[in-house]
PDB file of N, CA and C in Angstrom:
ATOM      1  N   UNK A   1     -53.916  37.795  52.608  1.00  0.00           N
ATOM      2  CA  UNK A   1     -53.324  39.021  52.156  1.00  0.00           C
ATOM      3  C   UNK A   1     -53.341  39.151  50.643  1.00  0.00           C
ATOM      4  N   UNK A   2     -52.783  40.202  49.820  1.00  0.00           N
ATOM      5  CA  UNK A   2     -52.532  40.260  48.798  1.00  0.00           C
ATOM      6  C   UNK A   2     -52.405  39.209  48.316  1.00  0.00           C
ATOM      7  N   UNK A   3     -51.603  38.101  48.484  1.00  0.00           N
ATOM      8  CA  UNK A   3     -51.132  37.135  47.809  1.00  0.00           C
ATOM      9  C   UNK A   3     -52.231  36.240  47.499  1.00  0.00           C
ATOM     10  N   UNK A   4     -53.281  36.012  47.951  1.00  0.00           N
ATOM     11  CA  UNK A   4     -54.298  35.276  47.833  1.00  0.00           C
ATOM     12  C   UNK A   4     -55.484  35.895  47.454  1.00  0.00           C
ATOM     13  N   UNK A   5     -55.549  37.209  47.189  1.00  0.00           N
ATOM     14  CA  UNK A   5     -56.495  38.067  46.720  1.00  0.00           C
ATOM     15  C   UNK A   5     -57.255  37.806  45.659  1.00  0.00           C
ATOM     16  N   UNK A   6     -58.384  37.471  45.123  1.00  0.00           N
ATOM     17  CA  UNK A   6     -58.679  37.115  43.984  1.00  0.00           C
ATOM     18  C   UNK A   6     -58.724  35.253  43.702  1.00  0.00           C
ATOM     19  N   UNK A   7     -57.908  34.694  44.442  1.00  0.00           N
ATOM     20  CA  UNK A   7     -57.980  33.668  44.019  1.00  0.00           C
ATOM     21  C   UNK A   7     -59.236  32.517  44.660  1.00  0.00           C
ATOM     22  N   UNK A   8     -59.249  31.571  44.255  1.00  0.00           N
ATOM     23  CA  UNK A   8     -60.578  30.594  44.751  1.00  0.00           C
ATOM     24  C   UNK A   8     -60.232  30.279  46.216  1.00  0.00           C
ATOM     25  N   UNK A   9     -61.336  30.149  47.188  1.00  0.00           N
ATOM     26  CA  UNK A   9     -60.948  29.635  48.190  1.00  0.00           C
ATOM     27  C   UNK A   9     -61.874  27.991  48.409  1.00  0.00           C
ATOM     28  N   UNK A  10     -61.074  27.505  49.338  1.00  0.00           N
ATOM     29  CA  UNK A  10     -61.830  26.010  49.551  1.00  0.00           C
ATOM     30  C   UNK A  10     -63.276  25.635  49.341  1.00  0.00           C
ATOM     31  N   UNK A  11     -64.054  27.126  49.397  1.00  0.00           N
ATOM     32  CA  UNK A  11     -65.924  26.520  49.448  1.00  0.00           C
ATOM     33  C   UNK A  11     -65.946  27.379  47.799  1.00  0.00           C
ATOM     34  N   UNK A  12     -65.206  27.982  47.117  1.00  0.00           N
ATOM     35  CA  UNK A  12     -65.526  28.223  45.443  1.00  0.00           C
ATOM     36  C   UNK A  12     -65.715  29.546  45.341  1.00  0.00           C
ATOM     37  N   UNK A  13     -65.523  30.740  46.241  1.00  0.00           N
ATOM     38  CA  UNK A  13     -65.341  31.491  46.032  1.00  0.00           C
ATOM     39  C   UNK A  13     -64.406  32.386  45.890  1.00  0.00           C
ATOM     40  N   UNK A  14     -64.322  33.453  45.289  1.00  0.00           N
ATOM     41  CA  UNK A  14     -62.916  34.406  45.589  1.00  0.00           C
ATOM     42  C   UNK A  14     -62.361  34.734  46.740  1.00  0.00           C
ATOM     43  N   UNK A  15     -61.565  34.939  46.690  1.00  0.00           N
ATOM     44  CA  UNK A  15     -60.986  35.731  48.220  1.00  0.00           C
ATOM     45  C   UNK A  15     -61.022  36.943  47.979  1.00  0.00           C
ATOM     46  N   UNK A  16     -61.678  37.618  48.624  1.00  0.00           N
ATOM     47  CA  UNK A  16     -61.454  39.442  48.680  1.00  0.00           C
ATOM     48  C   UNK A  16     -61.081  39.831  49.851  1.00  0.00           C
ATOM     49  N   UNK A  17     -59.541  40.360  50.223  1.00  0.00           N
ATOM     50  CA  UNK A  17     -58.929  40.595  51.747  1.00  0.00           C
ATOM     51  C   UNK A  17     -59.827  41.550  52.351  1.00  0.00           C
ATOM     52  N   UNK A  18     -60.754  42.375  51.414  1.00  0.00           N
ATOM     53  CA  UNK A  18     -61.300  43.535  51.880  1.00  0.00           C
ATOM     54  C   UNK A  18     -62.885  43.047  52.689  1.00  0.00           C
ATOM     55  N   UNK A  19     -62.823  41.842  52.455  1.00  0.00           N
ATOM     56  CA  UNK A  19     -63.960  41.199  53.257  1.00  0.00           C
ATOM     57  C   UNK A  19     -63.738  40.649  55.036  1.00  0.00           C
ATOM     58  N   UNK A  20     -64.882  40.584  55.466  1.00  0.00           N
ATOM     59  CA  UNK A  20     -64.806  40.078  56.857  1.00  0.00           C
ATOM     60  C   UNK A  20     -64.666  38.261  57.042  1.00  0.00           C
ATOM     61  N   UNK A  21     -63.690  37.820  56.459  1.00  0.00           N
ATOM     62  CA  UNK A  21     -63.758  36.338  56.488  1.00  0.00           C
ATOM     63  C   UNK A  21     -62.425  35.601  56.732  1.00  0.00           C
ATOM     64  N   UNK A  22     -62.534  34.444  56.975  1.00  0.00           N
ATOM     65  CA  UNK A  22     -61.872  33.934  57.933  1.00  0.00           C
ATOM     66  C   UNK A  22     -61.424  32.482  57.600  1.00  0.00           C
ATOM     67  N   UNK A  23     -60.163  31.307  57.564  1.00  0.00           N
ATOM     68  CA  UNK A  23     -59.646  30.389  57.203  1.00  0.00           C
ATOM     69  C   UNK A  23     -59.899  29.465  58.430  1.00  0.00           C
ATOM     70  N   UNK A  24     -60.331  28.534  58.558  1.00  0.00           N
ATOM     71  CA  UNK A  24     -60.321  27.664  59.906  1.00  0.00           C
ATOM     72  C   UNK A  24     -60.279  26.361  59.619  1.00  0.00           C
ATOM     73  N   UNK A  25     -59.726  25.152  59.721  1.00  0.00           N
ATOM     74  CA  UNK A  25     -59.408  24.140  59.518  1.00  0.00           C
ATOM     75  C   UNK A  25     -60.273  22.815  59.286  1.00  0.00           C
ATOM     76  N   UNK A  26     -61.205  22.947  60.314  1.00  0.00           N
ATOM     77  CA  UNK A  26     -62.654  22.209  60.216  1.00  0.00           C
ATOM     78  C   UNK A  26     -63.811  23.092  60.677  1.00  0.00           C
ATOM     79  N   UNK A  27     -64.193  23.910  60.748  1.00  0.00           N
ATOM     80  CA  UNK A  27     -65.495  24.694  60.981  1.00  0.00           C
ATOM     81  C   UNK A  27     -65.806  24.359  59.744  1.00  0.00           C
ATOM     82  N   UNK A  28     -67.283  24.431  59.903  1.00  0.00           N
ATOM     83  CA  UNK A  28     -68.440  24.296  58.561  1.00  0.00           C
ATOM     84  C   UNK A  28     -67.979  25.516  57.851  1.00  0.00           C
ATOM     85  N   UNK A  29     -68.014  25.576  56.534  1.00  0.00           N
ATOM     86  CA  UNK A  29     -67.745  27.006  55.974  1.00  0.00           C
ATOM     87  C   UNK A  29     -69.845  27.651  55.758  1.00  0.00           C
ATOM     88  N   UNK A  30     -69.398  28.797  56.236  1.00  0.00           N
ATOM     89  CA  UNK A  30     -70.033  29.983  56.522  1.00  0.00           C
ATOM     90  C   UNK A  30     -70.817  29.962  58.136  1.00  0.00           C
ATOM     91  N   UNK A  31     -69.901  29.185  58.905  1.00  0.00           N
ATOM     92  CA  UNK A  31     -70.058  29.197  60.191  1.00  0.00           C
ATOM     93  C   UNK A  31     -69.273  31.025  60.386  1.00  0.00           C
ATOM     94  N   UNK A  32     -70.490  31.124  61.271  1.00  0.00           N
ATOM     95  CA  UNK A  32     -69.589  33.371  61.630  1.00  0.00           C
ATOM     96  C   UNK A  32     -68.859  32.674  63.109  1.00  0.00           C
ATOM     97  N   UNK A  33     -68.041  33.725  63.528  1.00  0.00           N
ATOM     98  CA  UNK A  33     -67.341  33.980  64.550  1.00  0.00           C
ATOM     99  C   UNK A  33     -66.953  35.195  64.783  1.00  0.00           C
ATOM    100  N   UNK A  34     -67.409  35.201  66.089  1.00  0.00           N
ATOM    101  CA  UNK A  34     -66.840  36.161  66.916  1.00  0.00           C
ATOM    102  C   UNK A  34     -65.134  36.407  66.950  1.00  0.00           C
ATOM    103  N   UNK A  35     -64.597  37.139  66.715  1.00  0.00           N
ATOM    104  CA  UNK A  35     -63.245  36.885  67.085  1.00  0.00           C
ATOM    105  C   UNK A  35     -62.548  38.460  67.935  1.00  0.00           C
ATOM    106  N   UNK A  36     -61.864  38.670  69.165  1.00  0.00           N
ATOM    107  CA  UNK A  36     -61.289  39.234  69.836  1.00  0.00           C
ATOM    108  C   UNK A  36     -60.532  39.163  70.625  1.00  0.00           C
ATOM    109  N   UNK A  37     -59.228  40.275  69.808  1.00  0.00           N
ATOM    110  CA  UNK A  37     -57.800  40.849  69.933  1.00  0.00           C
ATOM    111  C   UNK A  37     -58.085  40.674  71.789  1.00  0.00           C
ATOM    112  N   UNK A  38     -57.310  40.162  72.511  1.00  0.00           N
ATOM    113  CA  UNK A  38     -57.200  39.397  73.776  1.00  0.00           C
ATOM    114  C   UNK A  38     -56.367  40.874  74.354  1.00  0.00           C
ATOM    115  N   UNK A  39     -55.424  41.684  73.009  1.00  0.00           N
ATOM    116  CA  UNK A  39     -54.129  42.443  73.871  1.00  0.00           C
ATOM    117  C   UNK A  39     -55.310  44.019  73.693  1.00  0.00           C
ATOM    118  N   UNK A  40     -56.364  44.421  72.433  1.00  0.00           N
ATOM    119  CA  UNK A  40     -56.918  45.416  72.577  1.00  0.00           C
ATOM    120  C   UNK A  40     -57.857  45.486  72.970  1.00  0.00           C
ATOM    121  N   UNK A  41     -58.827  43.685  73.030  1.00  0.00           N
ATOM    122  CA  UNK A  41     -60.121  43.734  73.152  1.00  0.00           C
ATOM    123  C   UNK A  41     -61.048  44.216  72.208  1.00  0.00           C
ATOM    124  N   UNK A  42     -60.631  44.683  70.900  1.00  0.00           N
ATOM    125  CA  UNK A  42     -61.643  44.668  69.795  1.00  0.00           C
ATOM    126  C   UNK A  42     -61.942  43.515  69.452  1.00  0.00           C
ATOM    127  N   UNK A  43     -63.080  43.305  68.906  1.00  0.00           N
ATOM    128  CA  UNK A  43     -63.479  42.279  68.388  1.00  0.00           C
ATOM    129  C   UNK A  43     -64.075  42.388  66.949  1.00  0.00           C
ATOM    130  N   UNK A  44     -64.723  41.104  66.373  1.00  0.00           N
ATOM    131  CA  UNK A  44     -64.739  41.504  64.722  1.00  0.00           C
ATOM    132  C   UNK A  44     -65.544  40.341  64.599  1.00  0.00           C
ATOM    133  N   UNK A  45     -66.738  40.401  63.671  1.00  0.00           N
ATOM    134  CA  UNK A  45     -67.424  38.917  62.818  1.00  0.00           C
ATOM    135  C   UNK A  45     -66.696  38.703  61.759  1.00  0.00           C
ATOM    136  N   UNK A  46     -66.623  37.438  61.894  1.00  0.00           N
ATOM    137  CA  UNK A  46     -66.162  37.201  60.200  1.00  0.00           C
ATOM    138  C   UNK A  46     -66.934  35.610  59.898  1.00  0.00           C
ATOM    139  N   UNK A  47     -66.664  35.673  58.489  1.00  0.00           N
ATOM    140  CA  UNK A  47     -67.231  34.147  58.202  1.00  0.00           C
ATOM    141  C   UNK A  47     -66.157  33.087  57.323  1.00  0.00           C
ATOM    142  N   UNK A  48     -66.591  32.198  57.817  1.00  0.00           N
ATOM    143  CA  UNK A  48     -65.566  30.556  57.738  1.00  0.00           C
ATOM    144  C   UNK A  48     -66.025  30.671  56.116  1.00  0.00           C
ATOM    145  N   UNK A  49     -65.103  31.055  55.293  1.00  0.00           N
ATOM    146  CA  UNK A  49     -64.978  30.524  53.715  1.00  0.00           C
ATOM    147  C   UNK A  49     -64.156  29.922  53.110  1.00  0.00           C
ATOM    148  N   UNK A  50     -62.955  29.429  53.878  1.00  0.00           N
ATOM    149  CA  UNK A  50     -61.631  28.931  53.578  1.00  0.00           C
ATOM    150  C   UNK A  50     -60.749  27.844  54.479  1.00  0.00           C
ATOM    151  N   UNK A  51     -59.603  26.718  54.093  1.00  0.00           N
ATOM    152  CA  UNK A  51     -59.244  26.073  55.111  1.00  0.00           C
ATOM    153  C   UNK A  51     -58.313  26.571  55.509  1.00  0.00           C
ATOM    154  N   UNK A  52     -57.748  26.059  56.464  1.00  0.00           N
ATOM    155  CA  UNK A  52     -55.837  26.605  57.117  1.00  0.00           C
ATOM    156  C   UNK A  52     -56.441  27.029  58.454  1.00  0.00           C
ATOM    157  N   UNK A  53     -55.460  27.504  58.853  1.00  0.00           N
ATOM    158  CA  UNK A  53     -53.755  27.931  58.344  1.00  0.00           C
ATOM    159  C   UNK A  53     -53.102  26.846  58.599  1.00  0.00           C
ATOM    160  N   UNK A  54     -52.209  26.671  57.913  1.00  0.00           N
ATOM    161  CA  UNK A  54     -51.311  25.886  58.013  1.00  0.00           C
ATOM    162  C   UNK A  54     -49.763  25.613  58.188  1.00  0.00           C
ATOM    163  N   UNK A  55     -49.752  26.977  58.854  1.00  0.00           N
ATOM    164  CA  UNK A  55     -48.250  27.512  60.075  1.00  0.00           C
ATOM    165  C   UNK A  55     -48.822  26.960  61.160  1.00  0.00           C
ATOM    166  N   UNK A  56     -48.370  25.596  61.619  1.00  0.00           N
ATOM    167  CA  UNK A  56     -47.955  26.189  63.337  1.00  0.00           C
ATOM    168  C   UNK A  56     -47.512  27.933  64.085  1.00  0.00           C
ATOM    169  N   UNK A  57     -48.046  28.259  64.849  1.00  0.00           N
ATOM    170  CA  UNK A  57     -49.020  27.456  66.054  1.00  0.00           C
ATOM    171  C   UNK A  57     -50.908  28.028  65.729  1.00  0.00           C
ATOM    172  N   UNK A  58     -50.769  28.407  64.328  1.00  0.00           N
ATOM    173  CA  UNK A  58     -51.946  29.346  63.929  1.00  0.00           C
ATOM    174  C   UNK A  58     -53.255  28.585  63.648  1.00  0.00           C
ATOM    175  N   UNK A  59     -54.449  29.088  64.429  1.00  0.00           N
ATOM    176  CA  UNK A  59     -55.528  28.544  64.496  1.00  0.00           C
ATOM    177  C   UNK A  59     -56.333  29.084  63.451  1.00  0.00           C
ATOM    178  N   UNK A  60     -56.352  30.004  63.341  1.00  0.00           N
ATOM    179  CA  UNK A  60     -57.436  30.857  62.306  1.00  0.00           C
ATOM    180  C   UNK A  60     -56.476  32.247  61.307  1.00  0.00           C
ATOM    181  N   UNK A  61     -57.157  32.142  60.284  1.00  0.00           N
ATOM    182  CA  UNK A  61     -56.347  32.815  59.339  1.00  0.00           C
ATOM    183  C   UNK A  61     -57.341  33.763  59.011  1.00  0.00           C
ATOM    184  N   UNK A  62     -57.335  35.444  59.498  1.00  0.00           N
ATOM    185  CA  UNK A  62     -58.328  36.322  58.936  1.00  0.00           C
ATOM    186  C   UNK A  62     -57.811  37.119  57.703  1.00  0.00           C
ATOM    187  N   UNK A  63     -58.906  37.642  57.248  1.00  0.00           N
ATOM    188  CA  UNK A  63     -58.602  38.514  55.926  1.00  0.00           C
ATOM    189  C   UNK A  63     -57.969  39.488  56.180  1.00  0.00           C
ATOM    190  N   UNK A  64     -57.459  40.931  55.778  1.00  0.00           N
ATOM    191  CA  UNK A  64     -57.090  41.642  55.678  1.00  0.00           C
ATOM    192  C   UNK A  64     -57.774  42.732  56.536  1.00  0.00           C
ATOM    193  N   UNK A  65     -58.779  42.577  56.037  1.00  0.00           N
ATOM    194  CA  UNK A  65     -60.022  43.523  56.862  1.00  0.00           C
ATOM    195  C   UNK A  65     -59.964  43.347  58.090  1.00  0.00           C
ATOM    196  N   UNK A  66     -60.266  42.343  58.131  1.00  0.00           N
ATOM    197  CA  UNK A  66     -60.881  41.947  59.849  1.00  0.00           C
ATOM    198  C   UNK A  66     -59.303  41.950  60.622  1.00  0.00           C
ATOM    199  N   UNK A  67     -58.236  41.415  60.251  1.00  0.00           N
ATOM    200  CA  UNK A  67     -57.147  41.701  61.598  1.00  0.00           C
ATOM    201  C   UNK A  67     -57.050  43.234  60.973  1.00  0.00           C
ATOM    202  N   UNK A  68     -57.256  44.246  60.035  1.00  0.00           N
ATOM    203  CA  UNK A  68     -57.538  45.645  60.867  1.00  0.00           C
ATOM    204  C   UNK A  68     -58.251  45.770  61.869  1.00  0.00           C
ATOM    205  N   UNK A  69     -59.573  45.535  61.729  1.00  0.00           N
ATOM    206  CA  UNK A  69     -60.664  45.475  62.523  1.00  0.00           C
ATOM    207  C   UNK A  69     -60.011  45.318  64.060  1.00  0.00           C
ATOM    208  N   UNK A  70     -59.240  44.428  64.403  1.00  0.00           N
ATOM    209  CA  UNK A  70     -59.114  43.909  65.508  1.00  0.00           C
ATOM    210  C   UNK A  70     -57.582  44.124  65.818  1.00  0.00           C
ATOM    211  N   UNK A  71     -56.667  44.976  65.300  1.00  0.00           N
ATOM    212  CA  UNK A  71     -55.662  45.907  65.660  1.00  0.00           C
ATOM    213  C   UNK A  71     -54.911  44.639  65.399  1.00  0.00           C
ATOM    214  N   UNK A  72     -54.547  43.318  64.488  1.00  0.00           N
ATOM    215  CA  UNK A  72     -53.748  42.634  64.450  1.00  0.00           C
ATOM    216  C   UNK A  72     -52.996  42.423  62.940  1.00  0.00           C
ATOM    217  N   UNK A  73     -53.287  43.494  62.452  1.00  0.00           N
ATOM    218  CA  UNK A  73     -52.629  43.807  60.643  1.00  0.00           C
ATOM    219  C   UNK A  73     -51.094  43.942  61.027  1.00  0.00           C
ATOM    220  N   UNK A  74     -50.602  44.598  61.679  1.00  0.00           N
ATOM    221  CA  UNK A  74     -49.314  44.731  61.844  1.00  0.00           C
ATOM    222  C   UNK A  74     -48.465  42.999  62.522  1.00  0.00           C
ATOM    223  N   UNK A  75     -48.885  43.043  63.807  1.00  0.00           N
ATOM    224  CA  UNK A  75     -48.459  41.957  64.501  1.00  0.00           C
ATOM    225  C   UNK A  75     -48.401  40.343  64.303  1.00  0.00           C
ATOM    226  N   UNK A  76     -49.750  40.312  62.997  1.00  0.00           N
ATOM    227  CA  UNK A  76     -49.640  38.940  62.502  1.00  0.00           C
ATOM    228  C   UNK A  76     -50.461  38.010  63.343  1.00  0.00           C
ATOM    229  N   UNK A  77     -49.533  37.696  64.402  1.00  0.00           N
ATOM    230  CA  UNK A  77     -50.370  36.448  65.605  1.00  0.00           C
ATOM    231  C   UNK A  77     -50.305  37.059  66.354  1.00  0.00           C
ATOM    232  N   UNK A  78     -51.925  36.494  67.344  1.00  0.00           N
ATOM    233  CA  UNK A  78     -52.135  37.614  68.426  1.00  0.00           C
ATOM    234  C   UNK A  78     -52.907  36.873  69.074  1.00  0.00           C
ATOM    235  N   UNK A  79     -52.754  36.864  70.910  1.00  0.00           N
ATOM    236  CA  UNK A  79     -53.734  35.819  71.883  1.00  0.00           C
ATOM    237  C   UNK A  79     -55.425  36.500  70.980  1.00  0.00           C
ATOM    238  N   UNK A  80     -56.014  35.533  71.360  1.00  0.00           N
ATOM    239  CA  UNK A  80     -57.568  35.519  70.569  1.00  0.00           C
ATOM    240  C   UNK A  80     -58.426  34.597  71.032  1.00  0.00           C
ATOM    241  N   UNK A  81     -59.713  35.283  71.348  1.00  0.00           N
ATOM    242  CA  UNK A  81     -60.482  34.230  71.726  1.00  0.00           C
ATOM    243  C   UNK A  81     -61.522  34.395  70.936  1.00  0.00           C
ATOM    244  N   UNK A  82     -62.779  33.126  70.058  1.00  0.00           N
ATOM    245  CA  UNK A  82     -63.380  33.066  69.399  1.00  0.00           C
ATOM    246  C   UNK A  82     -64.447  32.443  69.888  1.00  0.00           C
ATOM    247  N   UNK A  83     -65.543  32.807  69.808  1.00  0.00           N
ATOM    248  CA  UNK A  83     -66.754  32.203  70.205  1.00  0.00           C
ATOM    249  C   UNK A  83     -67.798  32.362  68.427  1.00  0.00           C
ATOM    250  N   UNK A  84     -68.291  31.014  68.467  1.00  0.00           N
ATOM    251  CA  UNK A  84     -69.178  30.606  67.348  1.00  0.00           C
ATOM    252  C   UNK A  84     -70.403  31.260  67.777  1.00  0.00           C
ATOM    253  N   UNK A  85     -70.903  31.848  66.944  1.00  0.00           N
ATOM    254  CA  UNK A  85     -72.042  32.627  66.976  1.00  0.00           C
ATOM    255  C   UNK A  85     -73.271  31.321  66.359  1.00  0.00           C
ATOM    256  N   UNK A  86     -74.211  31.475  66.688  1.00  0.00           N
ATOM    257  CA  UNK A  86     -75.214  30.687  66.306  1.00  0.00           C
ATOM    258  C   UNK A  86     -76.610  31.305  65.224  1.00  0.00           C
ATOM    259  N   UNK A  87     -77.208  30.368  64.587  1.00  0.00           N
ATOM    260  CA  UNK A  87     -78.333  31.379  63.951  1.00  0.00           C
ATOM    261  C   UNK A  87     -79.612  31.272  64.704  1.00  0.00           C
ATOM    262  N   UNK A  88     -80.492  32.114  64.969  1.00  0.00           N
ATOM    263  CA  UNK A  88     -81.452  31.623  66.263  1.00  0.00           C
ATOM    264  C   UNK A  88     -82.711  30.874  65.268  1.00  0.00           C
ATOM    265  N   UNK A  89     -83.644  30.658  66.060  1.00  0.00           N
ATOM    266  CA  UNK A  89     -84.406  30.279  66.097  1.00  0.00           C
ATOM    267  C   UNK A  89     -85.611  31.163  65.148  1.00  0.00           C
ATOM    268  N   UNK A  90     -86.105  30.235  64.091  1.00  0.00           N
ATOM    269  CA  UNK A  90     -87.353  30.692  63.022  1.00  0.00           C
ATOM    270  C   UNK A  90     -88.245  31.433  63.741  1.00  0.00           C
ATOM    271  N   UNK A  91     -88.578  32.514  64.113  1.00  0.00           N
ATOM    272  CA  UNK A  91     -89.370  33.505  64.739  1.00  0.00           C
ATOM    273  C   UNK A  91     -91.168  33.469  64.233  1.00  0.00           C
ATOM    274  N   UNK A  92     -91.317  33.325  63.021  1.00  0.00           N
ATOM    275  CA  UNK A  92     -92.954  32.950  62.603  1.00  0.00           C
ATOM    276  C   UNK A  92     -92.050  31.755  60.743  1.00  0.00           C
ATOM    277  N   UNK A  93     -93.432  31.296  60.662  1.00  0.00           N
ATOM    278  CA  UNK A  93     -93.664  30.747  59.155  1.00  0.00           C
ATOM    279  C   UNK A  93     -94.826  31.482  58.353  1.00  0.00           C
ATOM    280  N   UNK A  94     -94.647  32.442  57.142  1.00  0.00           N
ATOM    281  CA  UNK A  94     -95.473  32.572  57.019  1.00  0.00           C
ATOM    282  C   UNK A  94     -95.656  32.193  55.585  1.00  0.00           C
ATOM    283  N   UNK A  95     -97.274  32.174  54.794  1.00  0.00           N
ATOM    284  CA  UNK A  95     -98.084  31.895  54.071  1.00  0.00           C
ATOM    285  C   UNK A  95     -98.525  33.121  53.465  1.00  0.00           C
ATOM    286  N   UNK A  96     -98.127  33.538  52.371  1.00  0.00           N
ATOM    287  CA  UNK A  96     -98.497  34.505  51.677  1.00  0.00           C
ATOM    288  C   UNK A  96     -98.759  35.874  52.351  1.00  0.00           C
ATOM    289  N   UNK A  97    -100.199  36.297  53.067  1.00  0.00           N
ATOM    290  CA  UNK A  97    -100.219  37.247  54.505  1.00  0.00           C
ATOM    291  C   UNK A  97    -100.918  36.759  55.476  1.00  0.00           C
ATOM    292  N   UNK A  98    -100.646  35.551  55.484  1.00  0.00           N
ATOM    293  CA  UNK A  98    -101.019  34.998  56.497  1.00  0.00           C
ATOM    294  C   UNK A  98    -100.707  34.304  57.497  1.00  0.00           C
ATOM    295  N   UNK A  99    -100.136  34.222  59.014  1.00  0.00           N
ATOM    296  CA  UNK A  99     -99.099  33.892  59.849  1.00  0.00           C
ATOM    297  C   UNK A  99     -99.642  31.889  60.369  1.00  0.00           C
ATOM    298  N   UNK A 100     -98.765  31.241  60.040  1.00  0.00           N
ATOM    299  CA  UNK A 100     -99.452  29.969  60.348  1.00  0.00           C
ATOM    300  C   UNK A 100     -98.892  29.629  61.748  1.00  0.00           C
ATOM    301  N   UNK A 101     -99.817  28.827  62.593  1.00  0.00           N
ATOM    302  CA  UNK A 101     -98.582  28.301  63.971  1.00  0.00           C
ATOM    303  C   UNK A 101     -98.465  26.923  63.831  1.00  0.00           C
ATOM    304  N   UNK A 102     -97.569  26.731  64.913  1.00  0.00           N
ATOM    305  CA  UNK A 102     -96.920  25.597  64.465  1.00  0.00           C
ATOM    306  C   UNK A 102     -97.596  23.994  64.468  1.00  0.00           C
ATOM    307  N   UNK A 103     -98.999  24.396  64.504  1.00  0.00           N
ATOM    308  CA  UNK A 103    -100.061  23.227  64.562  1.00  0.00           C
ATOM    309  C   UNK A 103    -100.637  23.435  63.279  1.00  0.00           C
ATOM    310  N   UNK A 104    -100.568  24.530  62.334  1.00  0.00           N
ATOM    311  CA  UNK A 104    -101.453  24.519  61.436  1.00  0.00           C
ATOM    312  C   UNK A 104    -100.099  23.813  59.968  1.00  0.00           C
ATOM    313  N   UNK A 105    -101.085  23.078  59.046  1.00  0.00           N
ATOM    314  CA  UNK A 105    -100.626  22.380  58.072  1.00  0.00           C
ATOM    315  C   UNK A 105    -100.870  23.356  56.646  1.00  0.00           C
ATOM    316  N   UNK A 106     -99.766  23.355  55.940  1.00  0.00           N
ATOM    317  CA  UNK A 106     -99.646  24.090  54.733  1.00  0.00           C
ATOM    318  C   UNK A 106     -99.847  23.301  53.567  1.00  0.00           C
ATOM    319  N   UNK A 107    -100.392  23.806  52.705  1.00  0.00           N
ATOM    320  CA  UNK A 107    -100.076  23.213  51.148  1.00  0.00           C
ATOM    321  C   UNK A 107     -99.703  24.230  50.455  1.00  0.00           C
ATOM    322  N   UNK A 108     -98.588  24.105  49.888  1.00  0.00           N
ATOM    323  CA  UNK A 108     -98.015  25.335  49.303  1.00  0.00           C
ATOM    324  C   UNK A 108     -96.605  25.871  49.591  1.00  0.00           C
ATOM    325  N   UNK A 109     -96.100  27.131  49.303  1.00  0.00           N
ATOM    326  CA  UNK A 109     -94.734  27.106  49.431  1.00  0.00           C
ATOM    327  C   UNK A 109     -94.632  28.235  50.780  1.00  0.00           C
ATOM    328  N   UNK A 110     -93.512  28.129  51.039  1.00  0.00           N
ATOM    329  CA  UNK A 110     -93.614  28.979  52.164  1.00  0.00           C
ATOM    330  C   UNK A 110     -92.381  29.452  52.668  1.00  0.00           C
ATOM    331  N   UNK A 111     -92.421  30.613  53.563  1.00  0.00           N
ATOM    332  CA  UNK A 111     -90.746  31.365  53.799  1.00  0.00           C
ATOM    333  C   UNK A 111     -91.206  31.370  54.904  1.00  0.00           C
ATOM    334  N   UNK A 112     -89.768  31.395  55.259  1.00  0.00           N
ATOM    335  CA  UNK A 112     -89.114  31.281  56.884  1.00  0.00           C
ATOM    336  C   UNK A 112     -88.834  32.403  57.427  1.00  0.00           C
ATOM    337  N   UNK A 113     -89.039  33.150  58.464  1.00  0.00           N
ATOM    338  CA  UNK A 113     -88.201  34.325  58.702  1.00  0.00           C
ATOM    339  C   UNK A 113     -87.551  33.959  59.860  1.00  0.00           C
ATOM    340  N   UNK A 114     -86.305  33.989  60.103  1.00  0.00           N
ATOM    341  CA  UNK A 114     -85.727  34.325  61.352  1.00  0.00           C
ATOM    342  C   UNK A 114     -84.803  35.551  61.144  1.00  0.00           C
ATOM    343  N   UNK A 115     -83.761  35.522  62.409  1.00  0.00           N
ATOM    344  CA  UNK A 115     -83.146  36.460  62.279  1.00  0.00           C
ATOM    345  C   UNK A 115     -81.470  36.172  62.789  1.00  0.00           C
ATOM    346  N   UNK A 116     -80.949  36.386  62.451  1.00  0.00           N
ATOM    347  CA  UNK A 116     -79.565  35.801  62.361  1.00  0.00           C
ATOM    348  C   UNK A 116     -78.389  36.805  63.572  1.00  0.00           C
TER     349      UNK A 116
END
């Protein structure tokens, strides 16, 4: 909330409440999650940039944004279920304009595309 607005969070960045991000205790930070309000059924992405919470019985601490997002700005704590989203799988490698497969050998630099 406000109170933490601006200030550093655990991985070195600011906190901006107006962002989609999220406090979790041991998740990798910039692990995303799914997260959805159990009583409205909205749901919301956000990303792991911070540790806590550190109230009992609270598992995850969202920004400002996101418990709008998910009708829980007023109520505070709210049943929730979270599923870790994953990043998929590198879709091609390519070589300048040229598409390599995964038998052919590069010298040189090269970008990845997937899709997240």
């Amino acid at each position: 909330g406000p109170y933490f607005h601006g200030r550093l969070t655990a991985n070195g960045e600011r906190f901006n409440q107006n962002e989609l991000t999220v406090a979790h205790k041991s998740l990798p930070f910039n692990t995303f999650l799914q997260v959805t309000n159990l009583k409205t059924n909205k749901s919301v992405i956000v990303r792991v940039n911070d540790r806590g919470p550190y109230i009992p019985p609270r598992s995850l601490d969202l920004s400002l944004e996101a418990a709008r997002c998910i009708d829980s700005e007023t109520a505070g704590v709210v049943p929730y279920k979270a599923v870790i989203l994953h990043k998929s799988e590198p879709k091609m490698t390519l070589k300048g304009s040229h598409l390599l497969n995964k038998n052919q050998k590069s010298s040189g630099k090269m970008a990845v595309v997937s899709d997240f």
